[in-house]
PDB file of N, CA and C in Angstrom:
ATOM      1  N   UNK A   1      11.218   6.507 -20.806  1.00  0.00           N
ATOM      2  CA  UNK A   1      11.591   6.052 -19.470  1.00  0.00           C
ATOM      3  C   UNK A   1      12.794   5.108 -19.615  1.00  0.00           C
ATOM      4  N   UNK A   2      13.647   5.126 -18.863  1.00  0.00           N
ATOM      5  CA  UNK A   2      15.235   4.499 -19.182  1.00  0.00           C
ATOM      6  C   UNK A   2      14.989   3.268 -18.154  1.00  0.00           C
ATOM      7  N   UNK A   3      15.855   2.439 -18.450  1.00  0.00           N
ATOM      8  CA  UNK A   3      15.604   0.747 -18.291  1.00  0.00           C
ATOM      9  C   UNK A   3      15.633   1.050 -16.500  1.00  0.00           C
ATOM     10  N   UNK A   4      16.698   1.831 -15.702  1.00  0.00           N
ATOM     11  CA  UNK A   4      16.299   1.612 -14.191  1.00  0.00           C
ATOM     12  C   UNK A   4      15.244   1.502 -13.940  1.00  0.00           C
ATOM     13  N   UNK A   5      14.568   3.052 -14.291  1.00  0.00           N
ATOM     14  CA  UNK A   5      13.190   3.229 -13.495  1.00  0.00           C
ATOM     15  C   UNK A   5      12.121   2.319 -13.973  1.00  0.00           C
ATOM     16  N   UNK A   6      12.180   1.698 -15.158  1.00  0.00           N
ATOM     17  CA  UNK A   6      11.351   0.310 -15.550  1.00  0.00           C
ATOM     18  C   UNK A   6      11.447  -0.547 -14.200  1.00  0.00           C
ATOM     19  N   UNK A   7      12.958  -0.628 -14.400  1.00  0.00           N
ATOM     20  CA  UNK A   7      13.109  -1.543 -13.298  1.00  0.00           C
ATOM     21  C   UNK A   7      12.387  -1.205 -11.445  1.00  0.00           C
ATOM     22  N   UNK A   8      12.716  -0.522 -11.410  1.00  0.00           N
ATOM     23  CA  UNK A   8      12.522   0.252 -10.142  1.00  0.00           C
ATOM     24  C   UNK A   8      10.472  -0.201 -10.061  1.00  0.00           C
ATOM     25  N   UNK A   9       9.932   0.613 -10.753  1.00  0.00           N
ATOM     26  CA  UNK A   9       8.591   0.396 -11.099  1.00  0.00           C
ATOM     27  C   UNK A   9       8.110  -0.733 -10.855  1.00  0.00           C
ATOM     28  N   UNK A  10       8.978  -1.858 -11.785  1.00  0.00           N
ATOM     29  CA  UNK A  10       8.522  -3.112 -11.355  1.00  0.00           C
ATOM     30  C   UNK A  10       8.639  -3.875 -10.198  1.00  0.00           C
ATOM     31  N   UNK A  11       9.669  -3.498  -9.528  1.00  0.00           N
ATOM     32  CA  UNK A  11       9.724  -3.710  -8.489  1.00  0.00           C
ATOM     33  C   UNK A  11       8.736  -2.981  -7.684  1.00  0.00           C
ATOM     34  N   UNK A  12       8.524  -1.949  -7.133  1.00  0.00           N
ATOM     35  CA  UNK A  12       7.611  -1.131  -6.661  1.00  0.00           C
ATOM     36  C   UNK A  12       6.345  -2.088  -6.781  1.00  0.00           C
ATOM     37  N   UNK A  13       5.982  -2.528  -8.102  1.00  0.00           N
ATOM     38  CA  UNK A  13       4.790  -2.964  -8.245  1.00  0.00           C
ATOM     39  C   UNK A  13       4.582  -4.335  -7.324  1.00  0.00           C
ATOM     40  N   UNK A  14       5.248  -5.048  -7.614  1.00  0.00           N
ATOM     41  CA  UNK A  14       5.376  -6.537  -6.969  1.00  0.00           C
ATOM     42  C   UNK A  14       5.384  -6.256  -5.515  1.00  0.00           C
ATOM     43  N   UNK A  15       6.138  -5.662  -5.091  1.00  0.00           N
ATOM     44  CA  UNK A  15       6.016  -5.247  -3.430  1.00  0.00           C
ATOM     45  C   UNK A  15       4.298  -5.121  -3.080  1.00  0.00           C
ATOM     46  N   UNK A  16       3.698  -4.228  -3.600  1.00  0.00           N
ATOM     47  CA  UNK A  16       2.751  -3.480  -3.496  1.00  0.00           C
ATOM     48  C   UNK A  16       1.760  -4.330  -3.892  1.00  0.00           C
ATOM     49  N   UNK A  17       1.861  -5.387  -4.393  1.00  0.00           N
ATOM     50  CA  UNK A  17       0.921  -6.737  -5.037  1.00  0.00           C
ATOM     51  C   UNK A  17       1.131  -7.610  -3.944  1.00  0.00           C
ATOM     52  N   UNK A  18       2.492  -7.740  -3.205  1.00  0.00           N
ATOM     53  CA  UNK A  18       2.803  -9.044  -1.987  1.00  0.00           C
ATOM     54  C   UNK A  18       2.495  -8.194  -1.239  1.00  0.00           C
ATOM     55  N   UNK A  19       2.202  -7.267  -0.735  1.00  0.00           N
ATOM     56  CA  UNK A  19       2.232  -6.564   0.297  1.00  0.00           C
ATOM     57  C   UNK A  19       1.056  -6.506   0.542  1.00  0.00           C
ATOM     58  N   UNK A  20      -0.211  -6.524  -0.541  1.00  0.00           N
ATOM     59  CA  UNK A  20      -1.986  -6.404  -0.421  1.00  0.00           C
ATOM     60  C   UNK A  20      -2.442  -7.599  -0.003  1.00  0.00           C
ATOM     61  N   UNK A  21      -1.573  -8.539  -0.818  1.00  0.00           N
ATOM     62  CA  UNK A  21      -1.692 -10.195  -0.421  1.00  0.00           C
ATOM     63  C   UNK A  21      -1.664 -10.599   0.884  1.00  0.00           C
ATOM     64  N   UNK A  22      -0.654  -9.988   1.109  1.00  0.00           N
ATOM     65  CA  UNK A  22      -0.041 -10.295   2.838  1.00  0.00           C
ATOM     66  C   UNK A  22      -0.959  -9.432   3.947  1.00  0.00           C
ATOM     67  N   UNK A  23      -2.034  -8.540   3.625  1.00  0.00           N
ATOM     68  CA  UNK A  23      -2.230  -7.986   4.718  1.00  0.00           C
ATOM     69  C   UNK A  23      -4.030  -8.579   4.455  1.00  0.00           C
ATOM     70  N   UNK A  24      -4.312  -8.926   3.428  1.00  0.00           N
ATOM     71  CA  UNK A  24      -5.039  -9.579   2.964  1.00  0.00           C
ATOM     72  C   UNK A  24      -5.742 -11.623   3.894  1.00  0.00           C
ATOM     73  N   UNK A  25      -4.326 -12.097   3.679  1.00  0.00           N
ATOM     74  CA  UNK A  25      -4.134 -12.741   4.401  1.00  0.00           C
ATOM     75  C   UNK A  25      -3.897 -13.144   5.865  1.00  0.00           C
ATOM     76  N   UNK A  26      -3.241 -11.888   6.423  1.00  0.00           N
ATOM     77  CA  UNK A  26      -3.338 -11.671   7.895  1.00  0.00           C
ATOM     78  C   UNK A  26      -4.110 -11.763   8.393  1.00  0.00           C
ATOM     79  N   UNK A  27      -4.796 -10.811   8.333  1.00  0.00           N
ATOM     80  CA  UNK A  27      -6.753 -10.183   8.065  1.00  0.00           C
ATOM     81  C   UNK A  27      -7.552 -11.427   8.498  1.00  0.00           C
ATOM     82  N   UNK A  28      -6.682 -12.844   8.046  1.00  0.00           N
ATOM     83  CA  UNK A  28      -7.504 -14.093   8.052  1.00  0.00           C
ATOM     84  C   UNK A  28      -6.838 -14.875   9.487  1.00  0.00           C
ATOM     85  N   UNK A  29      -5.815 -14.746   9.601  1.00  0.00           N
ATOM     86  CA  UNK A  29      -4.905 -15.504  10.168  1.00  0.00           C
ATOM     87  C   UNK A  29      -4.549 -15.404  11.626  1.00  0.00           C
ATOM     88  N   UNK A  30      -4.452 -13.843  11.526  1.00  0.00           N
ATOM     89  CA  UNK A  30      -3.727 -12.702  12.776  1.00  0.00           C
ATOM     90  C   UNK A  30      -4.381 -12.584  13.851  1.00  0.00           C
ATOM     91  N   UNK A  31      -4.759 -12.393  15.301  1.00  0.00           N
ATOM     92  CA  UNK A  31      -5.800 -12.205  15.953  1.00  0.00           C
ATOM     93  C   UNK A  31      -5.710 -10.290  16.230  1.00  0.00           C
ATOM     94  N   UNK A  32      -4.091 -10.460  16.593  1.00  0.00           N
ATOM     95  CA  UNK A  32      -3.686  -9.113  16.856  1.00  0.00           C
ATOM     96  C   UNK A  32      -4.984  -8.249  15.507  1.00  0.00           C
ATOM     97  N   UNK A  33      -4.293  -8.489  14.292  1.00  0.00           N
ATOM     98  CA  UNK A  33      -4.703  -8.015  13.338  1.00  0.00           C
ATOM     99  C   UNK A  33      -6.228  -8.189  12.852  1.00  0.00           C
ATOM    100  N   UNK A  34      -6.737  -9.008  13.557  1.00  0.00           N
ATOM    101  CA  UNK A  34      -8.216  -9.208  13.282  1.00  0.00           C
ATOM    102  C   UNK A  34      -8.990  -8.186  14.565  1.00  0.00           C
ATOM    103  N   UNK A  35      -8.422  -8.061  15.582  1.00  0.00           N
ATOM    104  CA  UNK A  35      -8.979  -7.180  16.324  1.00  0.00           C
ATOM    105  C   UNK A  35      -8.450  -5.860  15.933  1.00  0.00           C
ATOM    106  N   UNK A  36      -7.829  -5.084  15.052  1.00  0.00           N
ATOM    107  CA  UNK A  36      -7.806  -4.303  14.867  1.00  0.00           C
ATOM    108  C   UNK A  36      -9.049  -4.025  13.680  1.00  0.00           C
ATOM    109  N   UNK A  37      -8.843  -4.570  12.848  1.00  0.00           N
ATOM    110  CA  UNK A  37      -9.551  -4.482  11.921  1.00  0.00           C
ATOM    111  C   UNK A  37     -11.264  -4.422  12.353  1.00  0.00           C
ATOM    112  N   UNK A  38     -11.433  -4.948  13.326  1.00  0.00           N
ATOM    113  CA  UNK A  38     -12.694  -5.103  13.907  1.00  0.00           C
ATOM    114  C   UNK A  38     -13.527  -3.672  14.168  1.00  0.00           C
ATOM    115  N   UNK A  39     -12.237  -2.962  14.230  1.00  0.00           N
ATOM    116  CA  UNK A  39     -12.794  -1.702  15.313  1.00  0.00           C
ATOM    117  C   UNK A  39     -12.783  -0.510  13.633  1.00  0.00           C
ATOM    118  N   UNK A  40     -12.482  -0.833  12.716  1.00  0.00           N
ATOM    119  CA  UNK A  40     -12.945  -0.220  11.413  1.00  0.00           C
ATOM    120  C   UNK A  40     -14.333  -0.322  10.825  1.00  0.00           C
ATOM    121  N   UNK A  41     -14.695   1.057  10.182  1.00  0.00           N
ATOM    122  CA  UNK A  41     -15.647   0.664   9.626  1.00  0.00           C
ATOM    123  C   UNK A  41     -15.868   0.077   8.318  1.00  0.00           C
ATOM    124  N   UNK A  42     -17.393  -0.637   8.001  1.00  0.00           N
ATOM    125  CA  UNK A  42     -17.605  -1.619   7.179  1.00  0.00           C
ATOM    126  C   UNK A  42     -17.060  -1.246   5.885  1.00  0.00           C
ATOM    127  N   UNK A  43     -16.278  -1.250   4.628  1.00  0.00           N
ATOM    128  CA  UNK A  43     -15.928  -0.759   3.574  1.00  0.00           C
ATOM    129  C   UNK A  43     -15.118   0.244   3.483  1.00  0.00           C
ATOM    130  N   UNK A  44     -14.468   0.262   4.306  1.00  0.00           N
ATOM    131  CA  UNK A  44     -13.364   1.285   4.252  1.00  0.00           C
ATOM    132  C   UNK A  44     -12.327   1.175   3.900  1.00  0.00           C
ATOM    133  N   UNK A  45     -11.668   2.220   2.835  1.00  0.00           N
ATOM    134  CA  UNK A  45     -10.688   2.019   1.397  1.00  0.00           C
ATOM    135  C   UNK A  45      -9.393   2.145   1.797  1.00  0.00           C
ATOM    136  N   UNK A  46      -8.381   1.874   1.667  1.00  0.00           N
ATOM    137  CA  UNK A  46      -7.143   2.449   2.472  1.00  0.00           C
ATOM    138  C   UNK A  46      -5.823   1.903   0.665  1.00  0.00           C
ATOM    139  N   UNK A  47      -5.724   2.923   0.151  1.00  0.00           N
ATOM    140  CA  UNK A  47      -4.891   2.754  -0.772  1.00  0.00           C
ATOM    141  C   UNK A  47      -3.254   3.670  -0.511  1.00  0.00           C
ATOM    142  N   UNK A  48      -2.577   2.647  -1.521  1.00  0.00           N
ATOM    143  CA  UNK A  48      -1.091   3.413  -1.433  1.00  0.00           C
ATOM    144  C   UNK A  48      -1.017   3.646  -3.002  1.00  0.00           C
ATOM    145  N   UNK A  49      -0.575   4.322  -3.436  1.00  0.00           N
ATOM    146  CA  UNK A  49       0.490   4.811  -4.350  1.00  0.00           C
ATOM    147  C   UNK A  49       1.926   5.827  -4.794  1.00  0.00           C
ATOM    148  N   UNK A  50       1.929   5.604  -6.061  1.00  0.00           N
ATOM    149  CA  UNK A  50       2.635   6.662  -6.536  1.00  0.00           C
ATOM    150  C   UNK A  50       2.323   7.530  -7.236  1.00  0.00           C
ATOM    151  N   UNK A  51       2.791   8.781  -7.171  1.00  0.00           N
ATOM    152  CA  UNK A  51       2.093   9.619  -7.675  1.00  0.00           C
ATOM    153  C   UNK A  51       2.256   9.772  -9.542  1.00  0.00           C
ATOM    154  N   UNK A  52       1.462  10.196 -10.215  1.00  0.00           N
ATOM    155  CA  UNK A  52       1.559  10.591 -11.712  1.00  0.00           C
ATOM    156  C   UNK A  52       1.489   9.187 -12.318  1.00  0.00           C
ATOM    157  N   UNK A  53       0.486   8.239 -11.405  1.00  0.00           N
ATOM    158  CA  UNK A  53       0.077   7.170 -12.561  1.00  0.00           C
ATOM    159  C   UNK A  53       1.032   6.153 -12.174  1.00  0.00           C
ATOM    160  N   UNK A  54       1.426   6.187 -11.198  1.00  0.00           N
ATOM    161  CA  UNK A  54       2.254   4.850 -10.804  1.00  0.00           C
ATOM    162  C   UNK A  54       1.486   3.624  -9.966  1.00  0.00           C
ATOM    163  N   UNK A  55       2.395   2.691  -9.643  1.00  0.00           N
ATOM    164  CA  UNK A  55       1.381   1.721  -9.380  1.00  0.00           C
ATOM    165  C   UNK A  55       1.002   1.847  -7.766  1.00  0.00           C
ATOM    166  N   UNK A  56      -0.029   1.259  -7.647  1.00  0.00           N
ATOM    167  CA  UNK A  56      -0.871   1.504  -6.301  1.00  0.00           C
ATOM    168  C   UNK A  56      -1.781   0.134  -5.924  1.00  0.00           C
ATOM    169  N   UNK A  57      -1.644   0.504  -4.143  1.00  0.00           N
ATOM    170  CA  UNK A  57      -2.037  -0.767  -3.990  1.00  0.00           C
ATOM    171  C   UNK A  57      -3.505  -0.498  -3.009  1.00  0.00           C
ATOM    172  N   UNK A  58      -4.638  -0.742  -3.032  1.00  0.00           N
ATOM    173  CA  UNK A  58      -5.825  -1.094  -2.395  1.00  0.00           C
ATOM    174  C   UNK A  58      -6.054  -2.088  -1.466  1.00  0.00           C
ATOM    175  N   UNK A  59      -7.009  -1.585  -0.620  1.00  0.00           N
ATOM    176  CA  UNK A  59      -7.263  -3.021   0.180  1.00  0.00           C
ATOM    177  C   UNK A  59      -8.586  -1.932   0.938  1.00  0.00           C
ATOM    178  N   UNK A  60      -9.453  -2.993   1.324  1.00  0.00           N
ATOM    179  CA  UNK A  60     -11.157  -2.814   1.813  1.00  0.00           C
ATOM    180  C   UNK A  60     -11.588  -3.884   3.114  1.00  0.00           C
ATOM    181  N   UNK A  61     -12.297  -3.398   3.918  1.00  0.00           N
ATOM    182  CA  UNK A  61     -12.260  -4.096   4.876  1.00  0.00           C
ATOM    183  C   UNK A  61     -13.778  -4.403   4.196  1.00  0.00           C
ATOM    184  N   UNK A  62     -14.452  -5.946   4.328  1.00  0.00           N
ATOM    185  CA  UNK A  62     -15.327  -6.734   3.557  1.00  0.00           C
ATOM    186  C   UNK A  62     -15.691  -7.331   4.316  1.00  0.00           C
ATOM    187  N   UNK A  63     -16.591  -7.868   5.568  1.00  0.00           N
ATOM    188  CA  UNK A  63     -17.299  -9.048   6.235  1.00  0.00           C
ATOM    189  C   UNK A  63     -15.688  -9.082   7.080  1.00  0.00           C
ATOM    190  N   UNK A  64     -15.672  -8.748   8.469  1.00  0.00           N
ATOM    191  CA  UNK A  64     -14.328  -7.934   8.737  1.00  0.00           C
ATOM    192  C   UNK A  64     -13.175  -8.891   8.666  1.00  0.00           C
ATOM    193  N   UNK A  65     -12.897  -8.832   7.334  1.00  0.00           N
ATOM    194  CA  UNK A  65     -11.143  -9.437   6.540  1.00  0.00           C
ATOM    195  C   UNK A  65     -10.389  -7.984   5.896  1.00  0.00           C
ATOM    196  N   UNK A  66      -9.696  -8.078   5.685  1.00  0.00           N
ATOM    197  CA  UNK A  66      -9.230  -7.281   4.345  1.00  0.00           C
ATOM    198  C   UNK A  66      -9.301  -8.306   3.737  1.00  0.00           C
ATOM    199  N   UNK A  67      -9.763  -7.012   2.209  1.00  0.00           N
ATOM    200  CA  UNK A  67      -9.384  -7.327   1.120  1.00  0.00           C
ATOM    201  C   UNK A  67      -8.473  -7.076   0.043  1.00  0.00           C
ATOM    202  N   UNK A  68      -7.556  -7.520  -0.657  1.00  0.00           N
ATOM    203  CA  UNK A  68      -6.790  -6.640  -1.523  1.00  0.00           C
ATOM    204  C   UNK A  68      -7.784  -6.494  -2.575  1.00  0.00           C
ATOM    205  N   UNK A  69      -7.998  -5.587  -3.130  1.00  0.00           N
ATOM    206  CA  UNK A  69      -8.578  -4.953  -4.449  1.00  0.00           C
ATOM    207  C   UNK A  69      -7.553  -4.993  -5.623  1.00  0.00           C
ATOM    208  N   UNK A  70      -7.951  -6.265  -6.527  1.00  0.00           N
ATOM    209  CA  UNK A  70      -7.143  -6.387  -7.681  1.00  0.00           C
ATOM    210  C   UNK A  70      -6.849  -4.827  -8.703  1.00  0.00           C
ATOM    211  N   UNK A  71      -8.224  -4.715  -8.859  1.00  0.00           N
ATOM    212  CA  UNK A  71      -8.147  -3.429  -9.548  1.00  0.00           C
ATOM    213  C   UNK A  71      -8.361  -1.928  -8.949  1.00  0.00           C
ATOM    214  N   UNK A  72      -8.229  -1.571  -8.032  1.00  0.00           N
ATOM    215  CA  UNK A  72      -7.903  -1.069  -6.792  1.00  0.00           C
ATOM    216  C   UNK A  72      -9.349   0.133  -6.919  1.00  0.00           C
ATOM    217  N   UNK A  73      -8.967   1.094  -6.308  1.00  0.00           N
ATOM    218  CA  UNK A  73     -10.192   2.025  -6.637  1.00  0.00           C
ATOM    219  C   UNK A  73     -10.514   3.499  -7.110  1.00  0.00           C
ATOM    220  N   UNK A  74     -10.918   3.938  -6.957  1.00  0.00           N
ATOM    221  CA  UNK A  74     -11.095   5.369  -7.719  1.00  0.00           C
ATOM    222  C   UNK A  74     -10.729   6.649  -6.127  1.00  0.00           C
ATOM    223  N   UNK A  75     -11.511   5.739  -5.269  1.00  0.00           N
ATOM    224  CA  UNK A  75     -11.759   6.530  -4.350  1.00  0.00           C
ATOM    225  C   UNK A  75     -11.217   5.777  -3.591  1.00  0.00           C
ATOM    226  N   UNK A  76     -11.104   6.425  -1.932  1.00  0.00           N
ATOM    227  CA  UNK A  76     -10.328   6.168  -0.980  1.00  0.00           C
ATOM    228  C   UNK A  76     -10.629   6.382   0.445  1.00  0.00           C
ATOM    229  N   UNK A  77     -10.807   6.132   1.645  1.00  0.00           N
ATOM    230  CA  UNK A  77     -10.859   6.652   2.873  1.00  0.00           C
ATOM    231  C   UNK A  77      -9.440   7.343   3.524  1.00  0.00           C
ATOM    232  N   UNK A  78      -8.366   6.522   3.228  1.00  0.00           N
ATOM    233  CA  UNK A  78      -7.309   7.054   3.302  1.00  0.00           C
ATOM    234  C   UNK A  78      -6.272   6.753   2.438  1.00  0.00           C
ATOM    235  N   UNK A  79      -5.443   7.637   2.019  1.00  0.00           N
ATOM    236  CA  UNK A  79      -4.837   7.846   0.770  1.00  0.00           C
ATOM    237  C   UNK A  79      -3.060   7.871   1.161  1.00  0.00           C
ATOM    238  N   UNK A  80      -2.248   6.999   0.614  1.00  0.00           N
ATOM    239  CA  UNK A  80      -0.509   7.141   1.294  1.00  0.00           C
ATOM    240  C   UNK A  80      -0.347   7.357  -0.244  1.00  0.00           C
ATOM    241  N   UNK A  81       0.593   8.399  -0.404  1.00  0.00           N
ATOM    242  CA  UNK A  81       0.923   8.843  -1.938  1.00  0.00           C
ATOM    243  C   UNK A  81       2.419   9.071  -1.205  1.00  0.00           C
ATOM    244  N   UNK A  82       3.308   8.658  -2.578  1.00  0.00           N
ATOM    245  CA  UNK A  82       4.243   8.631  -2.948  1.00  0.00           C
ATOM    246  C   UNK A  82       4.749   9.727  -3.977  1.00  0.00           C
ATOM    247  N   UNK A  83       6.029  10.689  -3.359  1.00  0.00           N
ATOM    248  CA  UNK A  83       5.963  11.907  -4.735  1.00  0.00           C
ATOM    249  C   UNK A  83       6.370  11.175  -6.185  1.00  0.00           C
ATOM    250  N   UNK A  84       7.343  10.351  -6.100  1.00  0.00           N
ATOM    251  CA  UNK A  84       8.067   9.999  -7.251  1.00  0.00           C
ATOM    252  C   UNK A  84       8.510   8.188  -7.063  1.00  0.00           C
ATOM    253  N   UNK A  85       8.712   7.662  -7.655  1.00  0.00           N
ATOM    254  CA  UNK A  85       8.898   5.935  -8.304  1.00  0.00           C
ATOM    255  C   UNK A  85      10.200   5.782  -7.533  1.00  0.00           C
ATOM    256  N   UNK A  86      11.204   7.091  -7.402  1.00  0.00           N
ATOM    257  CA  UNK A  86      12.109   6.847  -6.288  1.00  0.00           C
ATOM    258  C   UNK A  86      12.786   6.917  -5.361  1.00  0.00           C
ATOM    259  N   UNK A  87      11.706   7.213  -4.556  1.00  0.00           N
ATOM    260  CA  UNK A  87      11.809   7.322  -3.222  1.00  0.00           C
ATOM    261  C   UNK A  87      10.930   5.926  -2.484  1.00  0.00           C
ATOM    262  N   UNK A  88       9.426   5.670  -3.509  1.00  0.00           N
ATOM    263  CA  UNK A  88       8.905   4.615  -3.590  1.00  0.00           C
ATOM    264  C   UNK A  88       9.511   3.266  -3.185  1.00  0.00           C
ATOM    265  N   UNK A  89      10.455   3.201  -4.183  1.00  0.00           N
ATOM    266  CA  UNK A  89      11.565   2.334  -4.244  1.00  0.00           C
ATOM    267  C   UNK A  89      12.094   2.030  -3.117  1.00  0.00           C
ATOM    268  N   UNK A  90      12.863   3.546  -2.905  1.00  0.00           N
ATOM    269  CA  UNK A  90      13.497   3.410  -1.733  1.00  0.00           C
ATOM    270  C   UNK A  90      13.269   3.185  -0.215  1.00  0.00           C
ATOM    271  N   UNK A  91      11.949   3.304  -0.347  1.00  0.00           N
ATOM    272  CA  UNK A  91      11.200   2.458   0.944  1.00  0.00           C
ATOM    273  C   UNK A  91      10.987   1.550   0.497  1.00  0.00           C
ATOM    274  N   UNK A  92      10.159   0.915  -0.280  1.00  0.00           N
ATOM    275  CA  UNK A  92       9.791  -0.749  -0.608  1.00  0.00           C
ATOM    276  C   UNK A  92      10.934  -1.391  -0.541  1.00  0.00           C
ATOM    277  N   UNK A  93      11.986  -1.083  -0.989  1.00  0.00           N
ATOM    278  CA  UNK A  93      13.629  -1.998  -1.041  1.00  0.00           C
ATOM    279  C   UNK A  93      14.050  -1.988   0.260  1.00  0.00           C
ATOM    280  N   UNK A  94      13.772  -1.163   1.420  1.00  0.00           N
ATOM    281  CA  UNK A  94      14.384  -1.273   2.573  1.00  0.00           C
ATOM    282  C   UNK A  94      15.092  -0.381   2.587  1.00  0.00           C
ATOM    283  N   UNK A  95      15.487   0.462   1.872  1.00  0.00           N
ATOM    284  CA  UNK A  95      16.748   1.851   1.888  1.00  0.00           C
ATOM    285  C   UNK A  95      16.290   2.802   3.104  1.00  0.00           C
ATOM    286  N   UNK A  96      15.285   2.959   3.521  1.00  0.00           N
ATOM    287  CA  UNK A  96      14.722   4.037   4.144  1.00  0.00           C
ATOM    288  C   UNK A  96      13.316   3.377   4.746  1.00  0.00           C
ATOM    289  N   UNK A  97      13.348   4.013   6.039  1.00  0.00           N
ATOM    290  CA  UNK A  97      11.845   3.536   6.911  1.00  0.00           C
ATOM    291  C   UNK A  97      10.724   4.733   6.487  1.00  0.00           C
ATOM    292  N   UNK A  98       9.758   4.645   6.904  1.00  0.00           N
ATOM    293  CA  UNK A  98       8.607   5.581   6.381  1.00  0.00           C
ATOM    294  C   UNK A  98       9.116   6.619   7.303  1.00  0.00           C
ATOM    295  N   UNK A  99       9.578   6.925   8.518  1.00  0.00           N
ATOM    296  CA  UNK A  99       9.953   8.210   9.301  1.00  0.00           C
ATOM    297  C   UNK A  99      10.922   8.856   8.303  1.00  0.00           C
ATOM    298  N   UNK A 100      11.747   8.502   7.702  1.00  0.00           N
ATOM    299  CA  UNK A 100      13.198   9.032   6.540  1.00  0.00           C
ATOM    300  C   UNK A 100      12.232   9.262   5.557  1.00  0.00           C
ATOM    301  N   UNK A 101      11.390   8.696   4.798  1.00  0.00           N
ATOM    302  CA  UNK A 101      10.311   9.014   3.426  1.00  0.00           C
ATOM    303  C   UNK A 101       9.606  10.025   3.735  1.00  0.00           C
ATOM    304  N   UNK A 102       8.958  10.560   5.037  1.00  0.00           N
ATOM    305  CA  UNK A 102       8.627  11.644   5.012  1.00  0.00           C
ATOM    306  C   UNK A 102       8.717  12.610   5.535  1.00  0.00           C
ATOM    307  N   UNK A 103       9.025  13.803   5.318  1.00  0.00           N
ATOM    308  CA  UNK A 103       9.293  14.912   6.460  1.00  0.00           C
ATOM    309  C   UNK A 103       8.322  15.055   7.245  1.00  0.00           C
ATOM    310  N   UNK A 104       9.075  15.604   8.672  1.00  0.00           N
ATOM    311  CA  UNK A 104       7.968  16.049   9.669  1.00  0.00           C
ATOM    312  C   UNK A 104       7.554  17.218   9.377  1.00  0.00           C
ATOM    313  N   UNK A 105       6.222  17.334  10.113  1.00  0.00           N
ATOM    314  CA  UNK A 105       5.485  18.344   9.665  1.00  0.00           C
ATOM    315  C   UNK A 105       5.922  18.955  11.431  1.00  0.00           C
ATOM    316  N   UNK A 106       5.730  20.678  11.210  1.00  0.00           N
ATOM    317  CA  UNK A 106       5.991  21.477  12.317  1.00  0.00           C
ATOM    318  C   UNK A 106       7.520  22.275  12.515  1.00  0.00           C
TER     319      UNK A 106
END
């Protein structure tokens, strides 16, 4: 693997670590966001990654907070996969909104 996509990766990762934190924290803070969360059910998994072993981020709704899941999970209720580390990128950096990351379907 050549020093960008190290780079890229790591970045990817840290996003995806502040980003579990932050919704983690909302969860506590937010009302908007606490009434959403309300209307989920109890333990329900909602992970992101990348695909082929890249890094990924978890979070569980727990006594109704999120949680970020340090070590995230096996399984999932709903699953956001990423094809490749850069395109990943290129949404986490701001290059592209999630409507540009994925094609429409139809």
């Amino acid at each position: 693997m050549n020093i960008q996509k190290k780079i890229k990766k790591l970045v990817v990762s840290v996003v995806m670590f502040v980003l579990g934190r932050a919704f983690q924290t909302a969860s506590r803070l937010d009302r908007v966001i606490q009434d959403e969360i309300s209307k989920w059910e109890e333990g329900v998994v909602i992970k992101m990654q990348v695909l082929s072993n890249g890094p990924a981020m978890c979070i569980k709704k727990k006594d109704d907070r999120i949680r970020y899941l340090v070590f995230g999970a096996k399984t999932a209720d709903l699953t956001v996969s990423f094809k490749n580390i850069e395109a990943t990128f290129t949404v986490m950096s701001g290059g592209w909104g999630p409507s540009r990351a994925w094609p429409r379907i139809g």
